[in-house]
N, C-alpha and C. Protein backbone atom coordinates (compact mmCIF):
# COMPACT_ATOMS: atom_id res chain seq x y z
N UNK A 1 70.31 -56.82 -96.75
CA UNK A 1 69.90 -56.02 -95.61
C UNK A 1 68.38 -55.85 -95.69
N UNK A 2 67.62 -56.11 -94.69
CA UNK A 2 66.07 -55.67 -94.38
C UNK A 2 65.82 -54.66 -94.73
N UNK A 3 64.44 -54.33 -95.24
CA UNK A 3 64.16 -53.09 -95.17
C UNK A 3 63.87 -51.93 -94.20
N UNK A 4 63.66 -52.56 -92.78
CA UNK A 4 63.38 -51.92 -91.93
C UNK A 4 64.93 -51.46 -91.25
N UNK A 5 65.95 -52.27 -91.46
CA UNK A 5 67.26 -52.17 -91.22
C UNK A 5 67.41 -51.14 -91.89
N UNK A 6 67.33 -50.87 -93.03
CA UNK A 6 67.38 -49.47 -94.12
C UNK A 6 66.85 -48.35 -93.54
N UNK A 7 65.28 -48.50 -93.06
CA UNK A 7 65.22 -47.79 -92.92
C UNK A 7 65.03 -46.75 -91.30
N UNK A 8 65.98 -47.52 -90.12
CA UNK A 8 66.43 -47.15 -89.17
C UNK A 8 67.45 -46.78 -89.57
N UNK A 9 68.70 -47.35 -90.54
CA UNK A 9 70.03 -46.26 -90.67
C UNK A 9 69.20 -44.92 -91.82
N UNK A 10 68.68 -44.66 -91.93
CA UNK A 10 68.28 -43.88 -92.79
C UNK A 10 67.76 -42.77 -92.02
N UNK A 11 66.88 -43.23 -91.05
CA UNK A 11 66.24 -42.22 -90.49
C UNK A 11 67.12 -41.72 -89.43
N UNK A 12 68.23 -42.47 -88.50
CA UNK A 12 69.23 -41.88 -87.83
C UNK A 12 70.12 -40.87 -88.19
N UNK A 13 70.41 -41.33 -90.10
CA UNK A 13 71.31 -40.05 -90.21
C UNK A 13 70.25 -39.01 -90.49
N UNK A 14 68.91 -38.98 -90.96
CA UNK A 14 68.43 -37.75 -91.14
C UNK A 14 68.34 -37.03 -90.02
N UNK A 15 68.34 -37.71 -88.45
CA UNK A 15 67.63 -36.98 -87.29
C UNK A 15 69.24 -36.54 -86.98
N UNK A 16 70.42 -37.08 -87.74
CA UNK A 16 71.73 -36.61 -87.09
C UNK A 16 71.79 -35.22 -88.07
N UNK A 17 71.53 -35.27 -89.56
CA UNK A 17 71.92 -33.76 -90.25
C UNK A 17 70.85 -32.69 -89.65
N UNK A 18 69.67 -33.34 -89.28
CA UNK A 18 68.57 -32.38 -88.16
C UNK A 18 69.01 -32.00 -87.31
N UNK A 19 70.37 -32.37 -86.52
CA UNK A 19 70.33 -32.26 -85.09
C UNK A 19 71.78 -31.05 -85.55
N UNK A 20 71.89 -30.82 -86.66
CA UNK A 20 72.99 -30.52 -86.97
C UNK A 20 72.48 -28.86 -87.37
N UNK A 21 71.50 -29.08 -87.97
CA UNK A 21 71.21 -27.63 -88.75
C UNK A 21 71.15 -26.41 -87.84
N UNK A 22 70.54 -26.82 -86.91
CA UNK A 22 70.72 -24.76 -86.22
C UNK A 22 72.07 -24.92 -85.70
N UNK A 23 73.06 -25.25 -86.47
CA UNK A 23 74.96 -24.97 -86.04
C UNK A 23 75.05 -23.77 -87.52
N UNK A 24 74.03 -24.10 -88.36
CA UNK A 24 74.03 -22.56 -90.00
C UNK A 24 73.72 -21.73 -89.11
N UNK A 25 72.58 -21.22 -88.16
CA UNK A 25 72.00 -20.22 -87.73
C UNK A 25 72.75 -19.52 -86.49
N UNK A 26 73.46 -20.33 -85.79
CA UNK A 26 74.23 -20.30 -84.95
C UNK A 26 75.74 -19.71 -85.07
N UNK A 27 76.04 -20.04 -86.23
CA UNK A 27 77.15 -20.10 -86.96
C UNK A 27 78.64 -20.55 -85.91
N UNK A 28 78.36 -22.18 -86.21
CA UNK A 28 79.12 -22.86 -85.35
C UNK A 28 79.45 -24.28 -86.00
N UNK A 29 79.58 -24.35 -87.38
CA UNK A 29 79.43 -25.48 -87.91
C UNK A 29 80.12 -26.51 -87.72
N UNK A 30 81.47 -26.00 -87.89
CA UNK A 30 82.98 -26.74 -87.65
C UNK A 30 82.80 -26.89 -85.98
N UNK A 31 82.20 -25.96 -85.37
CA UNK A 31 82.67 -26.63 -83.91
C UNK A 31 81.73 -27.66 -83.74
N UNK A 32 80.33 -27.50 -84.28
CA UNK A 32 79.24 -28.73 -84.46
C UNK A 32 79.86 -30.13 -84.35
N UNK A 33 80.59 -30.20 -85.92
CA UNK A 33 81.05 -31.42 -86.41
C UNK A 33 82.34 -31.58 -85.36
N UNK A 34 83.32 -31.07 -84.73
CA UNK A 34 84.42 -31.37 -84.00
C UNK A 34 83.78 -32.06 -82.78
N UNK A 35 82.39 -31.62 -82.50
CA UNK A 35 82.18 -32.30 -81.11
C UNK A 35 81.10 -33.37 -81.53
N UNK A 36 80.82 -33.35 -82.27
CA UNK A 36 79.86 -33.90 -82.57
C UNK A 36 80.10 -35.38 -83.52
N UNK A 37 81.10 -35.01 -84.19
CA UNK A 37 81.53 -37.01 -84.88
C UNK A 37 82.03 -37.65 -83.88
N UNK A 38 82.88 -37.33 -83.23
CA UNK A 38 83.59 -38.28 -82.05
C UNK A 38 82.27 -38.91 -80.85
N UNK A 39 81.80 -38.48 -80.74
CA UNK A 39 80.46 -39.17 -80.51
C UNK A 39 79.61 -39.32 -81.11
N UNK A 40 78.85 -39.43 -82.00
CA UNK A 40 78.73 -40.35 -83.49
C UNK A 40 79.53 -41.72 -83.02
N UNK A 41 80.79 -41.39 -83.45
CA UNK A 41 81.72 -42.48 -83.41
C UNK A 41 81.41 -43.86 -82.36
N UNK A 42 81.27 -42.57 -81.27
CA UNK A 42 81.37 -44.11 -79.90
C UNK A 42 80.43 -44.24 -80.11
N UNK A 43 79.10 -43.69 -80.63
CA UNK A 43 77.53 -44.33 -80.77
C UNK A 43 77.32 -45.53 -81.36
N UNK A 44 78.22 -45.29 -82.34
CA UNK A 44 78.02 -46.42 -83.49
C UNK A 44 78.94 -47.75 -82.91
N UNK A 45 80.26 -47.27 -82.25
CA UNK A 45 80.53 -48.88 -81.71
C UNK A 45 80.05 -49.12 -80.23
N UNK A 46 78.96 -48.42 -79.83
CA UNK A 46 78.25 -49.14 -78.82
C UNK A 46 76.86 -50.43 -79.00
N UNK A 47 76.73 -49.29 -80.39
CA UNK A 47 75.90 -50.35 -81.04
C UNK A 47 75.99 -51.37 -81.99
N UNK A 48 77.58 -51.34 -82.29
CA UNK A 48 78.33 -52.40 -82.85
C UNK A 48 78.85 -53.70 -81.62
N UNK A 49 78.96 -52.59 -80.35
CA UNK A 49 79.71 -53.93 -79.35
C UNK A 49 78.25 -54.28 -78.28
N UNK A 50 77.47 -53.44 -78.51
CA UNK A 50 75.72 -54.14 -77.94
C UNK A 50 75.67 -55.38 -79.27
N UNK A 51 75.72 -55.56 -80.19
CA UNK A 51 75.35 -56.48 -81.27
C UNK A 51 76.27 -57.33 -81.14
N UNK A 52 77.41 -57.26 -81.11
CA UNK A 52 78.56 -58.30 -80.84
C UNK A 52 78.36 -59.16 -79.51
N UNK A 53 77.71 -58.29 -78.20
CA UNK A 53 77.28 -59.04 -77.03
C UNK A 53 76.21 -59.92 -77.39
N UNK A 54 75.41 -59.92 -78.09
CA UNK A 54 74.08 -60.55 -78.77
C UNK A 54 74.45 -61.91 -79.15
N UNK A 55 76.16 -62.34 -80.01
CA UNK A 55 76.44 -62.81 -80.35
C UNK A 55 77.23 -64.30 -79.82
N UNK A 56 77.74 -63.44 -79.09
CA UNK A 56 78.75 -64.16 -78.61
C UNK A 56 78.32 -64.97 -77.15
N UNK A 57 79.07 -65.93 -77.18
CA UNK A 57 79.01 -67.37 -76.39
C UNK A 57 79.97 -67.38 -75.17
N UNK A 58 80.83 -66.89 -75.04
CA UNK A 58 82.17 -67.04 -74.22
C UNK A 58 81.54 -65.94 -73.17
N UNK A 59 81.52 -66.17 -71.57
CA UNK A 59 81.35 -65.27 -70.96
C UNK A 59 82.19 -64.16 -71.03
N UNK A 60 83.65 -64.73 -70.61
CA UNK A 60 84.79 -63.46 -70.63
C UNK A 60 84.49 -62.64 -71.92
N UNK A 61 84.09 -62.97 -73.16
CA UNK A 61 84.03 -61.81 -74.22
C UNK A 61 82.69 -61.59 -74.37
N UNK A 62 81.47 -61.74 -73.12
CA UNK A 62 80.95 -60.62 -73.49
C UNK A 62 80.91 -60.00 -71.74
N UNK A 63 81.38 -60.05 -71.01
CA UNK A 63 82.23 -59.06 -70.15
C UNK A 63 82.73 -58.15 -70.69
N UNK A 64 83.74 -58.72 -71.36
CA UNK A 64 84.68 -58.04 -72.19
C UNK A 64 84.13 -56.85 -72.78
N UNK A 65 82.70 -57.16 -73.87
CA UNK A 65 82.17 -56.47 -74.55
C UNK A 65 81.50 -55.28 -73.79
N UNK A 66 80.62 -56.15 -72.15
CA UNK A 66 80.21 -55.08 -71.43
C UNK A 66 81.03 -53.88 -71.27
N UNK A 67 82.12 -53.88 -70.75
CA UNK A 67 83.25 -53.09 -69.86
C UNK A 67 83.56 -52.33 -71.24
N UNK A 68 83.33 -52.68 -72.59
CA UNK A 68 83.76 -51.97 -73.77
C UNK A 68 82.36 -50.57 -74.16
N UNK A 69 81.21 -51.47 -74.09
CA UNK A 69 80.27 -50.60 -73.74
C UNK A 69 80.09 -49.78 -72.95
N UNK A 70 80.52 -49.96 -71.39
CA UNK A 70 80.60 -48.77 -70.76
C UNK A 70 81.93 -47.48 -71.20
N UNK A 71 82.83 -48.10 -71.47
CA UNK A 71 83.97 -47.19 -71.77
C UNK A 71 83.78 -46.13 -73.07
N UNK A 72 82.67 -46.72 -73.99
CA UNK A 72 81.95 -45.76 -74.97
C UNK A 72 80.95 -44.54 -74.34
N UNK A 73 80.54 -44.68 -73.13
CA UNK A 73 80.17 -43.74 -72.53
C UNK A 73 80.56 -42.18 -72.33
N UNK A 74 82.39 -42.73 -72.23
CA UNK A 74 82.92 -41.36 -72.09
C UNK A 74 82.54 -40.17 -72.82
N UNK A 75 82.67 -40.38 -73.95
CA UNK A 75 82.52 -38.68 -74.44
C UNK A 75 80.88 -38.52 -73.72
N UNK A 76 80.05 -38.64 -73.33
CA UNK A 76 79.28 -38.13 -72.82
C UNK A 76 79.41 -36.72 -71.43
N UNK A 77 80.36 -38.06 -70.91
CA UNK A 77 81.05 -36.96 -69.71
C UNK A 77 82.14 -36.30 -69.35
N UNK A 78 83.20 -36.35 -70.35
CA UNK A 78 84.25 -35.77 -71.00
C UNK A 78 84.07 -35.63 -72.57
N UNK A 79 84.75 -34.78 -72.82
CA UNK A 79 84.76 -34.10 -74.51
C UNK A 79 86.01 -35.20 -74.77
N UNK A 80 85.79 -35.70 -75.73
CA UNK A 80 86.49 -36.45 -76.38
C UNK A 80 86.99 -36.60 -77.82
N UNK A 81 87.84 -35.89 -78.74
CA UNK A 81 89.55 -36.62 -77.77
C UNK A 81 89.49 -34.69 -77.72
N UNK A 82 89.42 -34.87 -76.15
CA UNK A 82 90.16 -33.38 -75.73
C UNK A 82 89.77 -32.19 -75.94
N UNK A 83 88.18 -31.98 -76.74
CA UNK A 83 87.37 -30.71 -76.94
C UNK A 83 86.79 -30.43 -76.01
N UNK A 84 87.64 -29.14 -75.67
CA UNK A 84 86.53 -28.02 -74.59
C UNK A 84 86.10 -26.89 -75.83
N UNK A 85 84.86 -27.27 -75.07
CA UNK A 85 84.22 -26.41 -76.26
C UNK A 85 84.16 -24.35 -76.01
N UNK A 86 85.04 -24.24 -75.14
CA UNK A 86 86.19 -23.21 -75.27
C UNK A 86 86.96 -22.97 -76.05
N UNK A 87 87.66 -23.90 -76.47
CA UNK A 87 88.52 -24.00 -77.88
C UNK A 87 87.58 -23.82 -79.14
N UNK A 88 86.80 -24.41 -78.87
CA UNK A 88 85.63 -24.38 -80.45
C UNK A 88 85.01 -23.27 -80.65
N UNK A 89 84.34 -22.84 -79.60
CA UNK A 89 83.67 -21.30 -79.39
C UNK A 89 84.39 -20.14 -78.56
N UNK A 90 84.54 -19.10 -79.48
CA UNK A 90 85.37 -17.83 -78.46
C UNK A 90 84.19 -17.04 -77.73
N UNK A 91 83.82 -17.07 -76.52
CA UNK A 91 82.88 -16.15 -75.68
C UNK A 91 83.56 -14.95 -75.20
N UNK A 92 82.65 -14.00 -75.04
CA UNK A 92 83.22 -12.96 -74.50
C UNK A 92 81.88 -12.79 -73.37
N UNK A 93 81.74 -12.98 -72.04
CA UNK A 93 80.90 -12.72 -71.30
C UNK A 93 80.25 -14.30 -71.01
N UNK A 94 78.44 -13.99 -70.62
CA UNK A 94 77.98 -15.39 -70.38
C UNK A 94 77.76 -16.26 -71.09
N UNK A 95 77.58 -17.76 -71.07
CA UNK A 95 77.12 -19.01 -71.93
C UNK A 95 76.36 -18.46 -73.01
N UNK A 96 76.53 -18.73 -73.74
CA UNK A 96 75.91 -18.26 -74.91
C UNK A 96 75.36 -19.49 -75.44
N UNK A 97 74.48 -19.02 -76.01
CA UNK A 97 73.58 -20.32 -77.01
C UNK A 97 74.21 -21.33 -78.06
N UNK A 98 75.73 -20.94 -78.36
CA UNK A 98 75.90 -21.96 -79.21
C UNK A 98 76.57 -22.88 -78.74
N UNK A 99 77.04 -22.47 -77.25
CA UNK A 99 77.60 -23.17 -76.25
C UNK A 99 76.60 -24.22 -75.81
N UNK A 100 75.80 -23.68 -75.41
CA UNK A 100 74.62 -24.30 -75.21
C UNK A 100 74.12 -25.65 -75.85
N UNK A 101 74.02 -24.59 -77.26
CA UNK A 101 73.68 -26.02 -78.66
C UNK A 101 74.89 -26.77 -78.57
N UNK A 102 76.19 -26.68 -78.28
CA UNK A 102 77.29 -27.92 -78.79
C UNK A 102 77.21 -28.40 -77.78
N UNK A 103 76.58 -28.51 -76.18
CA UNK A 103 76.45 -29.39 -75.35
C UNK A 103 75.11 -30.42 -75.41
N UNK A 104 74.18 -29.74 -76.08
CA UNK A 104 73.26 -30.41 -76.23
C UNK A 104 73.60 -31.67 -77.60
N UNK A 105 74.23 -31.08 -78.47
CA UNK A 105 74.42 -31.46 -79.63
C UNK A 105 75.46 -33.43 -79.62
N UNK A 106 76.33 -33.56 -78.54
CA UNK A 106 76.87 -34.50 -77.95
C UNK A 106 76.00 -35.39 -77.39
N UNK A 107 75.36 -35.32 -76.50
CA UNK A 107 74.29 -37.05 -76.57
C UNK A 107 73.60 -37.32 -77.44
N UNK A 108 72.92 -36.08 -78.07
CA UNK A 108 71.84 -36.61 -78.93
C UNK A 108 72.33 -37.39 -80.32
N UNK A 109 73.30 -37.15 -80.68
CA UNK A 109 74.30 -37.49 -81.69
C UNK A 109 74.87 -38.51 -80.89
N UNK A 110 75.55 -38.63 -80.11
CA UNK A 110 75.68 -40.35 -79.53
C UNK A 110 74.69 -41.37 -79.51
N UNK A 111 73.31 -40.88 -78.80
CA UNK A 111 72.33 -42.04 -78.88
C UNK A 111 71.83 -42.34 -80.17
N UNK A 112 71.77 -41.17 -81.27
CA UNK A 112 71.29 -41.38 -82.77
C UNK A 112 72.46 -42.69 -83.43
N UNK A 113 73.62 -42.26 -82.65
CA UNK A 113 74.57 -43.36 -83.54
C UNK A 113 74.62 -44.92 -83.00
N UNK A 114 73.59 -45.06 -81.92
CA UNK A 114 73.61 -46.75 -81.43
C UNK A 114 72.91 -47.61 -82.41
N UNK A 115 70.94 -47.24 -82.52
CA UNK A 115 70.08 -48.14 -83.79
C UNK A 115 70.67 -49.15 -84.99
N UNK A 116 71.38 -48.21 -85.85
CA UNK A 116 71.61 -48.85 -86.68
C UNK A 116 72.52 -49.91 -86.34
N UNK A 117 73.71 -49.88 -86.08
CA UNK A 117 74.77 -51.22 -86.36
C UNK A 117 73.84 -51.99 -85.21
N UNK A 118 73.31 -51.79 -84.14
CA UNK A 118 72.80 -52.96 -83.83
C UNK A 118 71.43 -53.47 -84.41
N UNK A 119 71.00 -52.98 -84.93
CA UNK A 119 69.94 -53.83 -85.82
C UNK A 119 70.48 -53.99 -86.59
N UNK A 120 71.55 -53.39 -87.38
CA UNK A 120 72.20 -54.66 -88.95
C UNK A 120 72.88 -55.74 -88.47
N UNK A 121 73.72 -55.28 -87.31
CA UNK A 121 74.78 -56.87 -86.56
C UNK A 121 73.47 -57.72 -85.34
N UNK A 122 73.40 -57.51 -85.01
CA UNK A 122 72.28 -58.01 -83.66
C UNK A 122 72.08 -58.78 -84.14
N UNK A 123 71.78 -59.77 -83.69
CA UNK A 123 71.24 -61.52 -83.69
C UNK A 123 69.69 -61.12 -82.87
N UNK A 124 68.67 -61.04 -83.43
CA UNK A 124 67.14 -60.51 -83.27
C UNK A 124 66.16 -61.64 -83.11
N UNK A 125 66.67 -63.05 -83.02
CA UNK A 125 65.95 -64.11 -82.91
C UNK A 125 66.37 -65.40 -81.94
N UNK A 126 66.11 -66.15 -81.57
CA UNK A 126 66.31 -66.96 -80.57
C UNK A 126 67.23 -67.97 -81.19
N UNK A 127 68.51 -69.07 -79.98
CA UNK A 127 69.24 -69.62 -80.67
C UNK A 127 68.87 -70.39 -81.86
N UNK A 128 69.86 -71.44 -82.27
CA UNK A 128 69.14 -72.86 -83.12
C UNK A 128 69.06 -73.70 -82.42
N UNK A 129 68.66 -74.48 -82.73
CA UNK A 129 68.75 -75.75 -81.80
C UNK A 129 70.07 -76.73 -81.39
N UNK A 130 71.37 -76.23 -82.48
CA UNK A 130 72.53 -76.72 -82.57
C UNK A 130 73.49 -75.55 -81.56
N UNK A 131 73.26 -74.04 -81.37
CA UNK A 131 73.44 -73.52 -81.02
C UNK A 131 73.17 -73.47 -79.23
N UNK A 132 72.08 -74.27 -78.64
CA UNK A 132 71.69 -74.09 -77.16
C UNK A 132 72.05 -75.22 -76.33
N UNK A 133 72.67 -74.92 -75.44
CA UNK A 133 73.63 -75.67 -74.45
C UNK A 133 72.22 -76.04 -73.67
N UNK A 134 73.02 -77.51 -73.10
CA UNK A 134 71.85 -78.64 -72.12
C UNK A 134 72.31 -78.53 -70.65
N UNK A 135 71.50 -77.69 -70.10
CA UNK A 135 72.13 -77.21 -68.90
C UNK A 135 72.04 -78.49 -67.89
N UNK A 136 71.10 -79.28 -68.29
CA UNK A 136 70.57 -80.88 -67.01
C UNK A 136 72.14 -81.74 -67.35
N UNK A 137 72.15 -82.01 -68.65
CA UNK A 137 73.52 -82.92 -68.28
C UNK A 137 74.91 -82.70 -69.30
C-alpha cells in the first residue's frame, strides 16, 4: 500500500473520531455510533463500488455499479436501517442540539467513509496497451 494511500485512510478515520467527539459533551454517544456506522458503512462501499467502476470493462457492470452507487445514497435521506433519531434521543419540548448534532453527524461520516477504499481499489492511471480496445477496426 502507498504511502499517501495510508495516509488518506488515516486521516479519514481521525476526521471520523473528530466528528464523533462532541457526542461526550452532548452526551449522546451510543446514539452517535447507531446513526453514524451505518453510514460509514455505505461510505465506504461507495467508495469501494466508485473503484470497482474504475475497473471494470463490461458496460452492464458498470451500470450496474452506477445504480449501486446511487442506492448508497440512501441513508443520507432516510435513517438507515430504520433510525429515527427519536428512538435514539428522548426530547421533551424543541430540537435540541444533540438532535441537531446526530443529523449533522450522518453525511459528514458518509462522505469521510468514500477516500479511502477508492484510492486503495481505484485504478489511478491510464489503460495498458493490452488493455485498450481499437475503436477504427
Amino acid at each position: 500500500m502507498q504511502k499517501a494511500v495510508k495516509g488518506v485512510g488515516i486521516g479519514c478515520i481521525l476526521l471520523v473520531i473528530a466528528s464523533l467527539v462532541p457526542a461526550f459533551t452532548l452526551h449522546c454517544v451510543q446514539g452517535a455510533l447507531r446513526v453514524g456506522t451505518p453510514s460509514l458503512f455505505a461510505g465506504i462501499l461507495l467508495g469501494s463500488l466508485m473503484a470497482a467502476i474504475t475497473r471494470l470493462r463490461r458496460p452492464t457492470y458498470i451500470y450496474l455499479g452506477v445504480v449501486g452507487c446511487v442506492l448508497t445514497l440512501w441513508p443520507l435521506y432516510h435513517a438507515w436501517p430504520g433510525i429515527r433519531l427519536e428512538d435514539v434521543i428522548e426530547t421533551s419540548g424543541p430540537m435540541s442540539r444533540a438532535i441537531m448534532y446526530l443529523e449533522a453527524v450522518r453525511p459528514i461520516v458518509f462522505i469521510l467513509g468514500i477516500p479511502f477504499p477508492y484510492s486503495w481499489l481505484g485504478q489511478h492511471r491510464a489503460d495498458t496497451p493490452e488493455l485498450q480496445v481499437d475503436i477504427e477496426g
